[in-house]
C-alpha atoms as a PDB file:
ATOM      1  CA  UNK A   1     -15.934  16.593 -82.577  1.00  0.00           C
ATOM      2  CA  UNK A   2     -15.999  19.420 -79.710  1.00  0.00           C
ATOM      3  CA  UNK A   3     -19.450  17.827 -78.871  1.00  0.00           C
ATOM      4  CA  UNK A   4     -17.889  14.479 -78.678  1.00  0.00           C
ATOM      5  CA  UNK A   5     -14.925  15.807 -76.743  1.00  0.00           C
ATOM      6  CA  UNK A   6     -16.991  17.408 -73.941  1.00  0.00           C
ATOM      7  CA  UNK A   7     -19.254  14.013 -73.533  1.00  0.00           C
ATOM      8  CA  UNK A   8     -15.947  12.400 -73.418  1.00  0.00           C
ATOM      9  CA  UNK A   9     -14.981  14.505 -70.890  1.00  0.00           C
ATOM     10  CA  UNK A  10     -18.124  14.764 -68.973  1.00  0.00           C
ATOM     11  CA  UNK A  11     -18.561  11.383 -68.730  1.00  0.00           C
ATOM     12  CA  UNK A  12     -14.873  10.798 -67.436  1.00  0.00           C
ATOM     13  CA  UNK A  13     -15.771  13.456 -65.118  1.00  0.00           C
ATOM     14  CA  UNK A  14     -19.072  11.729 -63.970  1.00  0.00           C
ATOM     15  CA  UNK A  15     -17.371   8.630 -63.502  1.00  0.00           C
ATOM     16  CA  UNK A  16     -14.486  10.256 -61.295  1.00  0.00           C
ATOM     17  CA  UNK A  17     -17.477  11.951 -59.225  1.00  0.00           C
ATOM     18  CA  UNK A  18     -19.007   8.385 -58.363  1.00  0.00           C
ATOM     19  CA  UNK A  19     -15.828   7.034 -57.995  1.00  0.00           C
ATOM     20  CA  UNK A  20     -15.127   9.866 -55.476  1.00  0.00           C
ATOM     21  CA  UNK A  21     -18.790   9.336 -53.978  1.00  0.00           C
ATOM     22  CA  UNK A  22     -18.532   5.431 -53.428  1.00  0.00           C
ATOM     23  CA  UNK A  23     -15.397   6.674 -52.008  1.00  0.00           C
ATOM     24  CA  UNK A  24     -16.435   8.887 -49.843  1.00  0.00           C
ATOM     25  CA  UNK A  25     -19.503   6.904 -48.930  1.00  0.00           C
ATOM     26  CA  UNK A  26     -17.193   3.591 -48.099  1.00  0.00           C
ATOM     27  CA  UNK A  27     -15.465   5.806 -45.445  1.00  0.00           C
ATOM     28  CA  UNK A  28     -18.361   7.201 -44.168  1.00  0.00           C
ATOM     29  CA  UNK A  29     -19.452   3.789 -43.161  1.00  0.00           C
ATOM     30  CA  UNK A  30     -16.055   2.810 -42.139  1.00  0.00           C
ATOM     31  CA  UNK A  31     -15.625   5.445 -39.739  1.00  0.00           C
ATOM     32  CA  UNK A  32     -19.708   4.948 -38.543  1.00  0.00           C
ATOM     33  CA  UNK A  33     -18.655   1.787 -37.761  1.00  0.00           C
ATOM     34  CA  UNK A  34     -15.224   2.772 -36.211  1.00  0.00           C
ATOM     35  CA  UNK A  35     -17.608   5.263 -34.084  1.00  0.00           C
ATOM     36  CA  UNK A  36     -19.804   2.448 -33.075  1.00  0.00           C
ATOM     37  CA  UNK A  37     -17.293  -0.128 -31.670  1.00  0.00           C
ATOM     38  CA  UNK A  38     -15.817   2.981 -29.787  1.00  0.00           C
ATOM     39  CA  UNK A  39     -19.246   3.546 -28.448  1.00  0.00           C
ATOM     40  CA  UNK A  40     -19.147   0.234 -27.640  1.00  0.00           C
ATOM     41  CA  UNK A  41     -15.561  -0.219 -25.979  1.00  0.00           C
ATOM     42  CA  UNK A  42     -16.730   3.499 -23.864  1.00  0.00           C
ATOM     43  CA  UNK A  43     -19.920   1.102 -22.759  1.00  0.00           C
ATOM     44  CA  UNK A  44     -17.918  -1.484 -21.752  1.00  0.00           C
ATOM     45  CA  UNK A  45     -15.774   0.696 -19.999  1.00  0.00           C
ATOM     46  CA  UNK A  46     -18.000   2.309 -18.255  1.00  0.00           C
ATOM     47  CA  UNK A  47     -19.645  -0.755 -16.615  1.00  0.00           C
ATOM     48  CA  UNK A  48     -16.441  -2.313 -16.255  1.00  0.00           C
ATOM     49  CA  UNK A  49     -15.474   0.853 -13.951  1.00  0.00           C
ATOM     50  CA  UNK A  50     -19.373   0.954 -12.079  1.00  0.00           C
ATOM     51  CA  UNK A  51     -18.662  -2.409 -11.409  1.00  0.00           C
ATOM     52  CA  UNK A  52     -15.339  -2.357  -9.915  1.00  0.00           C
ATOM     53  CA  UNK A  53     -16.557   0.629  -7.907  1.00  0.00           C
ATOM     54  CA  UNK A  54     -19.418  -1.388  -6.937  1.00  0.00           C
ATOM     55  CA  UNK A  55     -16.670  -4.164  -5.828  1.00  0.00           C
ATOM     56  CA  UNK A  56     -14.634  -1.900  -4.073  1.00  0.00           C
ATOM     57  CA  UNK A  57     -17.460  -0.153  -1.918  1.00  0.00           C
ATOM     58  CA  UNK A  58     -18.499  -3.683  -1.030  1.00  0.00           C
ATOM     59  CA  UNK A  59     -14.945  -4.759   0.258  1.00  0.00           C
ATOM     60  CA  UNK A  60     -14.295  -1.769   2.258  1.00  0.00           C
ATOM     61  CA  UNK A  61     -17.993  -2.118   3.637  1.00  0.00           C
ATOM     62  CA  UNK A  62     -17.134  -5.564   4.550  1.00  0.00           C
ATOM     63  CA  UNK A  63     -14.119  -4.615   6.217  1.00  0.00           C
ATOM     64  CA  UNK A  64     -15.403  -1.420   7.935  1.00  0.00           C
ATOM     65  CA  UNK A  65     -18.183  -4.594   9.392  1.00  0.00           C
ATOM     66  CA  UNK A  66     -15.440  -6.467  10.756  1.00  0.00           C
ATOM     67  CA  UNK A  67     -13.501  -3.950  12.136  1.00  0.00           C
ATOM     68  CA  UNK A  68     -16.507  -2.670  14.092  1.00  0.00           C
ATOM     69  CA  UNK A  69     -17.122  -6.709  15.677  1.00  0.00           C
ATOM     70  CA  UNK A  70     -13.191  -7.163  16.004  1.00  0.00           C
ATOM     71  CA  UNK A  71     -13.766  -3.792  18.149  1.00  0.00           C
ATOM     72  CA  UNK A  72     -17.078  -4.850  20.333  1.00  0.00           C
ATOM     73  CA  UNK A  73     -14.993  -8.299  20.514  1.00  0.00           C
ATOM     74  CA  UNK A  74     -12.178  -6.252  21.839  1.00  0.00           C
ATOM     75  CA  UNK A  75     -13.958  -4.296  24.053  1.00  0.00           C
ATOM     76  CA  UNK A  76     -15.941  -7.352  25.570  1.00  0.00           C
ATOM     77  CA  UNK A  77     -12.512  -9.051  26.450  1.00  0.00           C
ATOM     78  CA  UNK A  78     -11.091  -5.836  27.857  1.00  0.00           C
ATOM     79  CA  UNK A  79     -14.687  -5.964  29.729  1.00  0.00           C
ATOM     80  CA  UNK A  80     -14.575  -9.328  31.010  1.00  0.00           C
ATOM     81  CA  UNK A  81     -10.521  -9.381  31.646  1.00  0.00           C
ATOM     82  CA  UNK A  82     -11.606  -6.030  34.300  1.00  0.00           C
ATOM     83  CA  UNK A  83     -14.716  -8.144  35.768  1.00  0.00           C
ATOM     84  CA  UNK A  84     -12.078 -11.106  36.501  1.00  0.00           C
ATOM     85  CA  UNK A  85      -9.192  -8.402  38.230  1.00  0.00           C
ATOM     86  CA  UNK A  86     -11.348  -6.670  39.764  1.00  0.00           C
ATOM     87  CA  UNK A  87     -13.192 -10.184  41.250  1.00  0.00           C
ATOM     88  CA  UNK A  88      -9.683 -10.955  42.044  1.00  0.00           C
ATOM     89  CA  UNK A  89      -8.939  -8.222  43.578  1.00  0.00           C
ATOM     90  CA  UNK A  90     -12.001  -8.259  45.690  1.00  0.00           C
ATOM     91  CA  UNK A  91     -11.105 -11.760  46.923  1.00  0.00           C
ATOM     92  CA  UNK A  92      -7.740 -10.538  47.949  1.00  0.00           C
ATOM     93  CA  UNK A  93      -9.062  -7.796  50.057  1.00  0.00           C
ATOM     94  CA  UNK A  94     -12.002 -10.162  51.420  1.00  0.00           C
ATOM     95  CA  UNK A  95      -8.796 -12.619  52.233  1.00  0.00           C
ATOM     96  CA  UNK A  96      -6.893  -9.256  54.130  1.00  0.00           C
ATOM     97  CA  UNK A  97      -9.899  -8.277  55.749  1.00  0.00           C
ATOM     98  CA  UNK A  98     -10.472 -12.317  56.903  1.00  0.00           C
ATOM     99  CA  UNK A  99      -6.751 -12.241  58.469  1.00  0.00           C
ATOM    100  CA  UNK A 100      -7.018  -8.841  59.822  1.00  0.00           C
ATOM    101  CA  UNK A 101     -10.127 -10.095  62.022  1.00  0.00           C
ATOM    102  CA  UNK A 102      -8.323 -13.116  62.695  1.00  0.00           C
ATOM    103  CA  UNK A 103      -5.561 -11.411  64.252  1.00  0.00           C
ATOM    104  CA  UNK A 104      -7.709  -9.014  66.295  1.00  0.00           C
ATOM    105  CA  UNK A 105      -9.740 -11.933  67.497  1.00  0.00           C
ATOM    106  CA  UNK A 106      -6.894 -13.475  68.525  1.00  0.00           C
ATOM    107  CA  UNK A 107      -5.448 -10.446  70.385  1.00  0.00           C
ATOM    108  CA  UNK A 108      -9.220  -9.748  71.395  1.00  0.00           C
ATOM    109  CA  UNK A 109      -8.862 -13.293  73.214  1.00  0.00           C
ATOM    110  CA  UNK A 110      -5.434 -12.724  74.186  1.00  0.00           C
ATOM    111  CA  UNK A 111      -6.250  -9.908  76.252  1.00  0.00           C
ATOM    112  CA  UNK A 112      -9.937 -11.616  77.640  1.00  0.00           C
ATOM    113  CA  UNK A 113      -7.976 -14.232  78.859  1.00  0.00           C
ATOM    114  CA  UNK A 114      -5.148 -12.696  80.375  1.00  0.00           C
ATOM    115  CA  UNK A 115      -8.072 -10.196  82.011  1.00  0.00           C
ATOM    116  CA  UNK A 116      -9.432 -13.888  83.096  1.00  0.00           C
ATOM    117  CA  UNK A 117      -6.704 -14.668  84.847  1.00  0.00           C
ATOM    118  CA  UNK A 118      -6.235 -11.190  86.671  1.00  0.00           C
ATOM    119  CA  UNK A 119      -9.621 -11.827  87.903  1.00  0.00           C
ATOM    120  CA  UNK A 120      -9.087 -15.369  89.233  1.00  0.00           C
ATOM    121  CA  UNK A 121      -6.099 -14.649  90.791  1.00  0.00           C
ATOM    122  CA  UNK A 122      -7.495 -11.661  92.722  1.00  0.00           C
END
Protein backbone atom coordinates (compact mmCIF):
# COMPACT_ATOMS: atom_id res chain seq x y z
CA UNK A 1 0.00 0.00 0.00
CA UNK A 2 3.04 2.50 0.84
CA UNK A 3 4.29 1.42 -2.69
CA UNK A 4 1.01 2.30 -4.15
CA UNK A 5 0.81 5.51 -2.16
CA UNK A 6 4.17 6.90 -3.37
CA UNK A 7 3.26 6.01 -7.26
CA UNK A 8 0.13 7.76 -6.43
CA UNK A 9 1.91 10.47 -5.34
CA UNK A 10 4.66 10.52 -7.79
CA UNK A 11 2.59 10.42 -10.51
CA UNK A 12 0.37 13.40 -9.18
CA UNK A 13 3.61 15.00 -8.75
CA UNK A 14 4.77 14.26 -12.40
CA UNK A 15 1.68 15.45 -13.70
CA UNK A 16 1.84 18.86 -11.66
CA UNK A 17 5.58 19.15 -13.08
CA UNK A 18 4.25 19.02 -16.83
CA UNK A 19 1.47 20.93 -15.98
CA UNK A 20 3.94 23.52 -14.54
CA UNK A 21 6.30 22.92 -17.71
CA UNK A 22 3.53 23.43 -20.48
CA UNK A 23 3.00 26.28 -18.26
CA UNK A 24 5.95 27.67 -18.17
CA UNK A 25 6.71 26.83 -21.76
CA UNK A 26 3.22 28.64 -22.99
CA UNK A 27 4.66 31.86 -21.41
CA UNK A 28 7.85 31.51 -22.68
CA UNK A 29 6.42 31.74 -26.11
CA UNK A 30 4.00 34.33 -25.12
CA UNK A 31 6.44 36.67 -23.94
CA UNK A 32 8.98 35.60 -27.22
CA UNK A 33 6.34 36.73 -29.08
CA UNK A 34 5.49 39.84 -26.90
CA UNK A 35 9.45 40.51 -27.42
CA UNK A 36 9.11 40.19 -31.10
CA UNK A 37 6.22 42.61 -31.91
CA UNK A 38 8.19 45.06 -29.57
CA UNK A 39 11.14 44.47 -31.77
CA UNK A 40 8.98 45.13 -34.33
CA UNK A 41 7.04 48.38 -33.10
CA UNK A 42 11.13 49.70 -32.02
CA UNK A 43 11.74 48.95 -36.05
CA UNK A 44 9.01 50.78 -37.02
CA UNK A 45 9.86 53.43 -34.87
CA UNK A 46 12.97 53.84 -35.76
CA UNK A 47 12.34 54.33 -39.52
CA UNK A 48 9.39 56.23 -38.80
CA UNK A 49 11.86 58.79 -36.89
CA UNK A 50 14.94 58.41 -39.90
CA UNK A 51 12.33 59.26 -42.07
CA UNK A 52 10.85 62.24 -40.59
CA UNK A 53 14.42 63.42 -40.01
CA UNK A 54 15.05 62.74 -43.52
CA UNK A 55 11.76 65.03 -44.21
CA UNK A 56 12.74 67.63 -42.07
CA UNK A 57 16.45 68.08 -43.39
CA UNK A 58 14.86 68.23 -46.82
CA UNK A 59 12.36 71.12 -45.91
CA UNK A 60 14.79 73.25 -44.19
CA UNK A 61 17.26 72.53 -47.20
CA UNK A 62 14.58 73.67 -49.43
CA UNK A 63 13.99 76.67 -47.58
CA UNK A 64 17.65 77.57 -46.78
CA UNK A 65 17.57 77.32 -51.24
CA UNK A 66 15.02 79.84 -51.40
CA UNK A 67 16.11 82.08 -49.00
CA UNK A 68 19.53 82.26 -50.68
CA UNK A 69 17.55 83.20 -54.47
CA UNK A 70 14.94 85.48 -52.53
CA UNK A 71 18.44 87.12 -51.34
CA UNK A 72 20.44 87.27 -54.92
CA UNK A 73 16.77 88.41 -56.13
CA UNK A 74 16.97 91.04 -53.51
CA UNK A 75 20.21 92.08 -54.07
CA UNK A 76 19.75 92.29 -57.98
CA UNK A 77 16.74 94.76 -57.42
CA UNK A 78 18.66 96.77 -54.85
CA UNK A 79 21.39 96.54 -57.84
CA UNK A 80 19.35 97.61 -60.60
CA UNK A 81 17.06 100.23 -58.43
CA UNK A 82 21.03 102.04 -57.76
CA UNK A 83 21.91 101.66 -61.68
CA UNK A 84 18.43 103.56 -62.43
CA UNK A 85 19.20 106.59 -59.45
CA UNK A 86 22.28 106.85 -60.13
CA UNK A 87 21.39 107.09 -64.27
CA UNK A 88 18.97 109.55 -62.98
CA UNK A 89 21.00 111.32 -61.21
CA UNK A 90 23.56 111.57 -63.90
CA UNK A 91 20.93 112.99 -66.27
CA UNK A 92 20.10 115.63 -63.77
CA UNK A 93 23.59 116.83 -63.46
CA UNK A 94 24.15 116.44 -67.42
CA UNK A 95 20.72 118.71 -67.49
CA UNK A 96 22.61 121.40 -64.72
CA UNK A 97 25.70 121.28 -66.48
CA UNK A 98 23.55 121.88 -70.08
CA UNK A 99 21.87 125.13 -68.37
CA UNK A 100 24.93 126.24 -66.68
CA UNK A 101 26.67 126.51 -70.28
CA UNK A 102 23.64 127.93 -71.55
CA UNK A 103 23.71 130.72 -69.28
CA UNK A 104 27.43 131.44 -69.69
CA UNK A 105 26.99 131.36 -73.41
CA UNK A 106 24.50 133.66 -73.16
CA UNK A 107 26.43 136.08 -70.88
CA UNK A 108 29.57 135.03 -73.06
CA UNK A 109 27.43 136.69 -76.01
CA UNK A 110 26.08 139.29 -73.91
CA UNK A 111 29.30 140.72 -73.23
CA UNK A 112 30.80 139.98 -77.18
CA UNK A 113 28.15 141.97 -78.28
CA UNK A 114 28.04 144.75 -76.08
CA UNK A 115 32.17 144.73 -76.73
CA UNK A 116 30.72 144.87 -80.54
CA UNK A 117 29.10 147.75 -80.10
CA UNK A 118 31.93 149.65 -78.09
CA UNK A 119 33.95 148.96 -81.06
CA UNK A 120 31.55 150.28 -83.71
CA UNK A 121 30.77 153.17 -81.99
CA UNK A 122 34.42 154.19 -81.49
Amino acid sequence: AEIEGIQVLNSTLKAQMDELCSTRDAQESALKEEARVLEEECHNLMLASQSSKAELEQSLRQKYEQMMVDAEAHTEQMLADQAKKHQADKEELQKQADARMQEQRAEFDEVKNSMSLQFETR
